[in-house]
Protein backbone atom coordinates (compact mmCIF):
# COMPACT_ATOMS: atom_id res chain seq x y z
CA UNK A 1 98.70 102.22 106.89
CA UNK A 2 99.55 100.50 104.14
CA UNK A 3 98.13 100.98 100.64
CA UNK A 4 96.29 96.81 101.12
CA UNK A 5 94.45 97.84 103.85
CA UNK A 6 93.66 101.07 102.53
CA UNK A 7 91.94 99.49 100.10
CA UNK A 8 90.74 96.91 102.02
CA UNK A 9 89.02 99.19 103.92
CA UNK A 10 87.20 100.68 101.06
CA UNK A 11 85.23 96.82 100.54
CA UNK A 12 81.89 96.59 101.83
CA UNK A 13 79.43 93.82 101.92
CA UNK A 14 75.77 94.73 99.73
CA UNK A 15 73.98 92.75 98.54
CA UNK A 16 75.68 89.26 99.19
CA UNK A 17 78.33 90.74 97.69
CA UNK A 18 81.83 92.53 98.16
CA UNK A 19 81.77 96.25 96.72
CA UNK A 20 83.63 99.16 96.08
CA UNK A 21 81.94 102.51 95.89
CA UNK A 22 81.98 104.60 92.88
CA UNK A 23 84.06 107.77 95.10
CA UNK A 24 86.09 105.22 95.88
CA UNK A 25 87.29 104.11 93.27
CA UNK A 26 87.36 107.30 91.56
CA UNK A 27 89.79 108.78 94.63
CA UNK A 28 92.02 105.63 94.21
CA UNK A 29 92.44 106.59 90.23
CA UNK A 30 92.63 110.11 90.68
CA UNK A 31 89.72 111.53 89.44
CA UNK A 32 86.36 112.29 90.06
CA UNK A 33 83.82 110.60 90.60
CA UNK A 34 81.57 112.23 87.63
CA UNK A 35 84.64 110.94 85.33
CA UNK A 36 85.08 107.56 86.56
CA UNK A 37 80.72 107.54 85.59
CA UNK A 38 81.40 108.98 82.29
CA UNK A 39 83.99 106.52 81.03
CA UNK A 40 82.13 103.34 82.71
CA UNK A 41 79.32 104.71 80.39
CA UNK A 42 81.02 105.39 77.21
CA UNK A 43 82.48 101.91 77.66
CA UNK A 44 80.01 99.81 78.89
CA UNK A 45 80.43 96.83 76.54
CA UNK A 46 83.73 96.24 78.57
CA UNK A 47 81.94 95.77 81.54
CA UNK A 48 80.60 92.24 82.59
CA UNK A 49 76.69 92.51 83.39
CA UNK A 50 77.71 91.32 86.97
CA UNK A 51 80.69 93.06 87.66
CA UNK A 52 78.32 96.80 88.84
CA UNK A 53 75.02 97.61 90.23
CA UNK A 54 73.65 100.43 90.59
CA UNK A 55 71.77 101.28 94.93
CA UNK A 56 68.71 103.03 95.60
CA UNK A 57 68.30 106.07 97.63
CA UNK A 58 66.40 104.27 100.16
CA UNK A 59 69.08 101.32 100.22
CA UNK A 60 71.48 103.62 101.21
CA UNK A 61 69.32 104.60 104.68
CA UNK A 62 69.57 100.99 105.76
């Protein structure tokens, strides 16, 4: 499998939207997923208001 449709793979639909989980993401880069969290939050003001949202526990059972 190619490294497109690896990542392809990894895009779900929430929301109306297209997504990428945080594990993801963090596998993809290398590191984990605690990490990835801590420098989204140290540099937040890079970050588009639309571009993450954070799901509920209970959105997660659906």
């Amino acid at each position: 499998m190619d490294q497109l449709q690896i990542i392809q793979n990894r895009i779900y639909e929430f929301r109306g939207q297209k997504v990428m989980l945080d594990h993801d993401l963090a596998e993809m880069y290398g590191v984990q997923t605690k990490v990835l969290n801590q420098a989204v939050k140290r540099n937040i003001e890079r970050f588009p208001s639309d571009v993450m949202f954070q799901i509920s526990s209970e959105e997660t059972q659906d």
